[in-house]
PDB file of N, CA and C in Angstrom:
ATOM      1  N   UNK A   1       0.849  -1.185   0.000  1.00  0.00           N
ATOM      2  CA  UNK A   1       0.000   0.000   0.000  1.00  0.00           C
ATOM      3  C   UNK A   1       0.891   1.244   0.000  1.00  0.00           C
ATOM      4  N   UNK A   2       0.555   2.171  -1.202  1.00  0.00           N
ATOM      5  CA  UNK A   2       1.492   3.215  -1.085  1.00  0.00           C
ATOM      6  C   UNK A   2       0.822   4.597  -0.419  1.00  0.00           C
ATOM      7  N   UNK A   3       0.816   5.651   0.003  1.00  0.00           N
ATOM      8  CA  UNK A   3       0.484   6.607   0.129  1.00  0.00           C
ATOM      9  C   UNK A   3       1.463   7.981  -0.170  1.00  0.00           C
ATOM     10  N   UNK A   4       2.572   7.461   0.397  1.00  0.00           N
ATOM     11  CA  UNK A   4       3.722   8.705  -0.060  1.00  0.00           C
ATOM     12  C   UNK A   4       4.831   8.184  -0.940  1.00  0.00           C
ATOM     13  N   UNK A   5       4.703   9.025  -2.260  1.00  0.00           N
ATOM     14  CA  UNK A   5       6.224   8.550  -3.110  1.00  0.00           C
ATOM     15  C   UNK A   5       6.870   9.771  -3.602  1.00  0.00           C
ATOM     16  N   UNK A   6       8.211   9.279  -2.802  1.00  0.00           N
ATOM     17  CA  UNK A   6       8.758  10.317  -3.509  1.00  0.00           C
ATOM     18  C   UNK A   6       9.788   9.717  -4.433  1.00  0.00           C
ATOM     19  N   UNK A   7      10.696  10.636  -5.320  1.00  0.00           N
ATOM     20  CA  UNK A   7      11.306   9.614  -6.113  1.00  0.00           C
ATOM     21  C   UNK A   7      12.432  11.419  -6.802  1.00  0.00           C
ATOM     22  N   UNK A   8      13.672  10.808  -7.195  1.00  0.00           N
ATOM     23  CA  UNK A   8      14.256  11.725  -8.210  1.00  0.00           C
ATOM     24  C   UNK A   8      13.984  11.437  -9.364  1.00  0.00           C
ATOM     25  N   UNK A   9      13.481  13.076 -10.117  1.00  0.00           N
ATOM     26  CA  UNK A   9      13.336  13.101 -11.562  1.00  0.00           C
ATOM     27  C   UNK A   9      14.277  13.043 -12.510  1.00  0.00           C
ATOM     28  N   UNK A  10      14.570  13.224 -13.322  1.00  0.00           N
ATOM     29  CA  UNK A  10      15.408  12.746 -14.495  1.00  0.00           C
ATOM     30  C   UNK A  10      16.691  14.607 -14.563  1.00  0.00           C
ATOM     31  N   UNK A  11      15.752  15.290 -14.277  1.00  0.00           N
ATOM     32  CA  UNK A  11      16.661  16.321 -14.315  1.00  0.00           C
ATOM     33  C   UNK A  11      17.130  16.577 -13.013  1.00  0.00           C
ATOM     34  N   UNK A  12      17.437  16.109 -11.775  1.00  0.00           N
ATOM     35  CA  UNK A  12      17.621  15.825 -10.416  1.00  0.00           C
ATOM     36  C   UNK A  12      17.265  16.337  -9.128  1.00  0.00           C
ATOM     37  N   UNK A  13      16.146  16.580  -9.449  1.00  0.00           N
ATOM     38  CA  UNK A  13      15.601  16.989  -8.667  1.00  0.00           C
ATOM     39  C   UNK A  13      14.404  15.995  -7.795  1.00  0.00           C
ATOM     40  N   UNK A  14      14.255  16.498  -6.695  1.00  0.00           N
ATOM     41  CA  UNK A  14      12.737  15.202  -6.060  1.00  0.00           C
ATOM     42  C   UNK A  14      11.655  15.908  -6.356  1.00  0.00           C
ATOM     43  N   UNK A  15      11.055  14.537  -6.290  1.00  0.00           N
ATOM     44  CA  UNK A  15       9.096  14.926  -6.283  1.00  0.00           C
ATOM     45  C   UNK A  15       8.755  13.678  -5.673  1.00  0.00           C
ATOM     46  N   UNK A  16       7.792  14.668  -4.530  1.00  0.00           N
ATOM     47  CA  UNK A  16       6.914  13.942  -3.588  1.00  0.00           C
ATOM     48  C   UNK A  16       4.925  13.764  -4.136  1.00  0.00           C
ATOM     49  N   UNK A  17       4.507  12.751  -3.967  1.00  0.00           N
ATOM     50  CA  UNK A  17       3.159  12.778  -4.238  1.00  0.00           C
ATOM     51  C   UNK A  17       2.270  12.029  -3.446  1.00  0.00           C
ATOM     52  N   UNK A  18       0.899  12.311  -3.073  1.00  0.00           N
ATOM     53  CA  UNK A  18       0.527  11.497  -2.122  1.00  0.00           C
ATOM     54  C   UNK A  18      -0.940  11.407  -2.547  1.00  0.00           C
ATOM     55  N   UNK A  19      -1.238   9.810  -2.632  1.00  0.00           N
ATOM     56  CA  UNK A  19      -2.056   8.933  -2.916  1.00  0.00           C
ATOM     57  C   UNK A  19      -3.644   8.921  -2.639  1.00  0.00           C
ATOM     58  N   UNK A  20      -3.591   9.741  -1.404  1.00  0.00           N
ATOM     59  CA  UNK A  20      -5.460  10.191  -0.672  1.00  0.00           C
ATOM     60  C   UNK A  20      -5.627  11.513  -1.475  1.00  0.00           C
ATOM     61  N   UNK A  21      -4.258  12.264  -2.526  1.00  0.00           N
ATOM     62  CA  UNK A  21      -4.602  13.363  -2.866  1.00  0.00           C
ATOM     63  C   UNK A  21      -4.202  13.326  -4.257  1.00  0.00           C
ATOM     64  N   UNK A  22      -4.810  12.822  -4.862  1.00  0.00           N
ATOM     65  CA  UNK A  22      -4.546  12.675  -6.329  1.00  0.00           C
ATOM     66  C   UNK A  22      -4.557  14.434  -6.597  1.00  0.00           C
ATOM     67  N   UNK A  23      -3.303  14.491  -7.679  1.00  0.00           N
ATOM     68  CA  UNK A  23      -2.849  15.572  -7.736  1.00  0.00           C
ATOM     69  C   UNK A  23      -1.970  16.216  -7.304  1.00  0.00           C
ATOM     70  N   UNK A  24      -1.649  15.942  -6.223  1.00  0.00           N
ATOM     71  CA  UNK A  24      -1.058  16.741  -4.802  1.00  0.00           C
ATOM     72  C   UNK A  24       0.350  16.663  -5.484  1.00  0.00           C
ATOM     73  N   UNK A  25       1.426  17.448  -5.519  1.00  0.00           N
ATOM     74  CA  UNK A  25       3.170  17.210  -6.122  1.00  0.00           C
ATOM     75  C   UNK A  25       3.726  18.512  -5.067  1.00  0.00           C
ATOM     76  N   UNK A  26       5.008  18.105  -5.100  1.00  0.00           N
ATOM     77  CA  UNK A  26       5.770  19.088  -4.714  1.00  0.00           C
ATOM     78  C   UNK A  26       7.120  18.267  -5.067  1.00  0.00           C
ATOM     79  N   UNK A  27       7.888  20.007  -5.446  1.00  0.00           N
ATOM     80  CA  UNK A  27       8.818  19.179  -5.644  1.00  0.00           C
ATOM     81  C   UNK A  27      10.040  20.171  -4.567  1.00  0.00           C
ATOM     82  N   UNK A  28      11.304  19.502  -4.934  1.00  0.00           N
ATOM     83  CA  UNK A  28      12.499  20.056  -3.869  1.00  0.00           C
ATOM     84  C   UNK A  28      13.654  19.808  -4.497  1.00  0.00           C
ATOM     85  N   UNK A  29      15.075  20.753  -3.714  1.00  0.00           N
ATOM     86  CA  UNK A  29      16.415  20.243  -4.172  1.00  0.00           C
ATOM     87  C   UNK A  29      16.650  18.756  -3.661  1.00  0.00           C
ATOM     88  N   UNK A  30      16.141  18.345  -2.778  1.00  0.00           N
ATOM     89  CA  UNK A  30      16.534  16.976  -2.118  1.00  0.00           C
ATOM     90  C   UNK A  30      14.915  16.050  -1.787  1.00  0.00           C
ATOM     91  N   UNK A  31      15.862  15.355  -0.990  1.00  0.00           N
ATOM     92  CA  UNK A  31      14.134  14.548  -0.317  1.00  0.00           C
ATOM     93  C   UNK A  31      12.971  14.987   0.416  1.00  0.00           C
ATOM     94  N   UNK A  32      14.459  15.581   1.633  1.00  0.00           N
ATOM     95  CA  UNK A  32      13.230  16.336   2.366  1.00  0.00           C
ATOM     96  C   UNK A  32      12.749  17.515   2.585  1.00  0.00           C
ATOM     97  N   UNK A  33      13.139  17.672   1.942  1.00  0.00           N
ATOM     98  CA  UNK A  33      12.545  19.510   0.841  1.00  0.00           C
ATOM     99  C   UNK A  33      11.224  19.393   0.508  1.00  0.00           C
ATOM    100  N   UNK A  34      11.368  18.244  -1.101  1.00  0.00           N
ATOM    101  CA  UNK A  34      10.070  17.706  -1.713  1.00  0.00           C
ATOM    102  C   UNK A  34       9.023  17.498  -0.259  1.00  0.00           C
ATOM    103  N   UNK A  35       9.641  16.386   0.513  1.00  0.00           N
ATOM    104  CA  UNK A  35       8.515  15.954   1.805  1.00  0.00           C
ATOM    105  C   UNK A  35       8.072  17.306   2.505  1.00  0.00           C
ATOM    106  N   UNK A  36       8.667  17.960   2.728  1.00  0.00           N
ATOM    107  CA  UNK A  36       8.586  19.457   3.376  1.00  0.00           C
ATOM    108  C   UNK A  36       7.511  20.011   2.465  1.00  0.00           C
ATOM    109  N   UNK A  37       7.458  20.239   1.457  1.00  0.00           N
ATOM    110  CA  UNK A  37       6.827  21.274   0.876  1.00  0.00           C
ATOM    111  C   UNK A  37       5.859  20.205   0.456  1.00  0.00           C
ATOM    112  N   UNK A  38       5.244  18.930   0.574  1.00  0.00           N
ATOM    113  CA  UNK A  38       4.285  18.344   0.151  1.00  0.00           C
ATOM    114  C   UNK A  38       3.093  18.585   1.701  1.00  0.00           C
ATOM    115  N   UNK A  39       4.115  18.094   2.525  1.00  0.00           N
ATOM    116  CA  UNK A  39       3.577  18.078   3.737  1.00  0.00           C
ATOM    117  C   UNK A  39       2.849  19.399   4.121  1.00  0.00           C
ATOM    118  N   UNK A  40       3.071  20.794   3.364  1.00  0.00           N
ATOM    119  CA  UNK A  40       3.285  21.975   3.934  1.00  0.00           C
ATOM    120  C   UNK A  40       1.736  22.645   3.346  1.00  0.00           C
ATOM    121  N   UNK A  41       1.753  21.648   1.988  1.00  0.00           N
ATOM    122  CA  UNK A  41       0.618  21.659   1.029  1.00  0.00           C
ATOM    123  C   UNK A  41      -0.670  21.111   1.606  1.00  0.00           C
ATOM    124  N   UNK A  42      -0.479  20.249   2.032  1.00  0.00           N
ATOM    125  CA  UNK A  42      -1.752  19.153   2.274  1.00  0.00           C
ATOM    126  C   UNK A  42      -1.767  19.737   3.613  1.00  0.00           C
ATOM    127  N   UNK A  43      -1.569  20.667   4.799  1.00  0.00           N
ATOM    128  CA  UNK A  43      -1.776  21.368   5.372  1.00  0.00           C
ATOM    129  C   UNK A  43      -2.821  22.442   5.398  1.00  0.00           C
ATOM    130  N   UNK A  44      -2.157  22.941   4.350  1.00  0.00           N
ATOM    131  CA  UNK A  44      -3.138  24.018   4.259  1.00  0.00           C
ATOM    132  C   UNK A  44      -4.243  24.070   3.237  1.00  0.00           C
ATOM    133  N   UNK A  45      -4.008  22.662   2.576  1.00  0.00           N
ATOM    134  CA  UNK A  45      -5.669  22.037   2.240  1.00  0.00           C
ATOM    135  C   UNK A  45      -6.340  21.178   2.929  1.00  0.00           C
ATOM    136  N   UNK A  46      -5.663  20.891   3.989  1.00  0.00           N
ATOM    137  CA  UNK A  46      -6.841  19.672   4.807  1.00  0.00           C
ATOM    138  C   UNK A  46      -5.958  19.871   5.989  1.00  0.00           C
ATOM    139  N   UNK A  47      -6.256  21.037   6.915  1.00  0.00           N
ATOM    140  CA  UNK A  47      -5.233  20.922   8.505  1.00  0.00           C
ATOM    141  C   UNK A  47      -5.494  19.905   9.306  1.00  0.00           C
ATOM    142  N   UNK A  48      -6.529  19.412   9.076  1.00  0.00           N
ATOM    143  CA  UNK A  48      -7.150  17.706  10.335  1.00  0.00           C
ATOM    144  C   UNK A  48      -6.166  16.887   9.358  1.00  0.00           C
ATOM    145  N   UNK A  49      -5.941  16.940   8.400  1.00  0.00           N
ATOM    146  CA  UNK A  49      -5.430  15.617   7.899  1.00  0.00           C
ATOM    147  C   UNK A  49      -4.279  15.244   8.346  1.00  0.00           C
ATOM    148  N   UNK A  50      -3.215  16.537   8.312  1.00  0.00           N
ATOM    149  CA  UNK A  50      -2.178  16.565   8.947  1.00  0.00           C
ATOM    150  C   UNK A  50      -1.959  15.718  10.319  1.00  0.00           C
ATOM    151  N   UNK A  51      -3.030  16.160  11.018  1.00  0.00           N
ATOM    152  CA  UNK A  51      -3.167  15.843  12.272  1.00  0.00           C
ATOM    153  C   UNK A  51      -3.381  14.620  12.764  1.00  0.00           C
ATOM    154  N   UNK A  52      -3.888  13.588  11.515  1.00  0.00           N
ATOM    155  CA  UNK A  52      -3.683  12.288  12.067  1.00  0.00           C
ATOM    156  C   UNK A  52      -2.543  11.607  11.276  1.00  0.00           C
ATOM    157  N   UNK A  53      -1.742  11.974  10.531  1.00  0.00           N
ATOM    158  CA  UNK A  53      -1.019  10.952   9.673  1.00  0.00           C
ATOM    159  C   UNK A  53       0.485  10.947  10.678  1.00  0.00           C
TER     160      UNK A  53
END
Protein backbone atom coordinates (compact mmCIF):
# COMPACT_ATOMS: atom_id res chain seq x y z
CA UNK A 1 0.00 0.00 0.00
CA UNK A 2 1.49 3.21 -1.08
CA UNK A 3 0.48 6.61 0.13
CA UNK A 4 3.72 8.71 -0.06
CA UNK A 5 6.22 8.55 -3.11
CA UNK A 6 8.76 10.32 -3.51
CA UNK A 7 11.31 9.61 -6.11
CA UNK A 8 14.26 11.72 -8.21
CA UNK A 9 13.34 13.10 -11.56
CA UNK A 10 15.41 12.75 -14.50
CA UNK A 11 16.66 16.32 -14.31
CA UNK A 12 17.62 15.83 -10.42
CA UNK A 13 15.60 16.99 -8.67
CA UNK A 14 12.74 15.20 -6.06
CA UNK A 15 9.10 14.93 -6.28
CA UNK A 16 6.91 13.94 -3.59
CA UNK A 17 3.16 12.78 -4.24
CA UNK A 18 0.53 11.50 -2.12
CA UNK A 19 -2.06 8.93 -2.92
CA UNK A 20 -5.46 10.19 -0.67
CA UNK A 21 -4.60 13.36 -2.87
CA UNK A 22 -4.55 12.68 -6.33
CA UNK A 23 -2.85 15.57 -7.74
CA UNK A 24 -1.06 16.74 -4.80
CA UNK A 25 3.17 17.21 -6.12
CA UNK A 26 5.77 19.09 -4.71
CA UNK A 27 8.82 19.18 -5.64
CA UNK A 28 12.50 20.06 -3.87
CA UNK A 29 16.41 20.24 -4.17
CA UNK A 30 16.53 16.98 -2.12
CA UNK A 31 14.13 14.55 -0.32
CA UNK A 32 13.23 16.34 2.37
CA UNK A 33 12.55 19.51 0.84
CA UNK A 34 10.07 17.71 -1.71
CA UNK A 35 8.52 15.95 1.80
CA UNK A 36 8.59 19.46 3.38
CA UNK A 37 6.83 21.27 0.88
CA UNK A 38 4.29 18.34 0.15
CA UNK A 39 3.58 18.08 3.74
CA UNK A 40 3.28 21.98 3.93
CA UNK A 41 0.62 21.66 1.03
CA UNK A 42 -1.75 19.15 2.27
CA UNK A 43 -1.78 21.37 5.37
CA UNK A 44 -3.14 24.02 4.26
CA UNK A 45 -5.67 22.04 2.24
CA UNK A 46 -6.84 19.67 4.81
CA UNK A 47 -5.23 20.92 8.50
CA UNK A 48 -7.15 17.71 10.33
CA UNK A 49 -5.43 15.62 7.90
CA UNK A 50 -2.18 16.56 8.95
CA UNK A 51 -3.17 15.84 12.27
CA UNK A 52 -3.68 12.29 12.07
CA UNK A 53 -1.02 10.95 9.67
Amino acid sequence: MRELVVYETEDGHWEATYDKLPGFRAQGRNRDEALQRLQEAIRIYDPCRCEDD
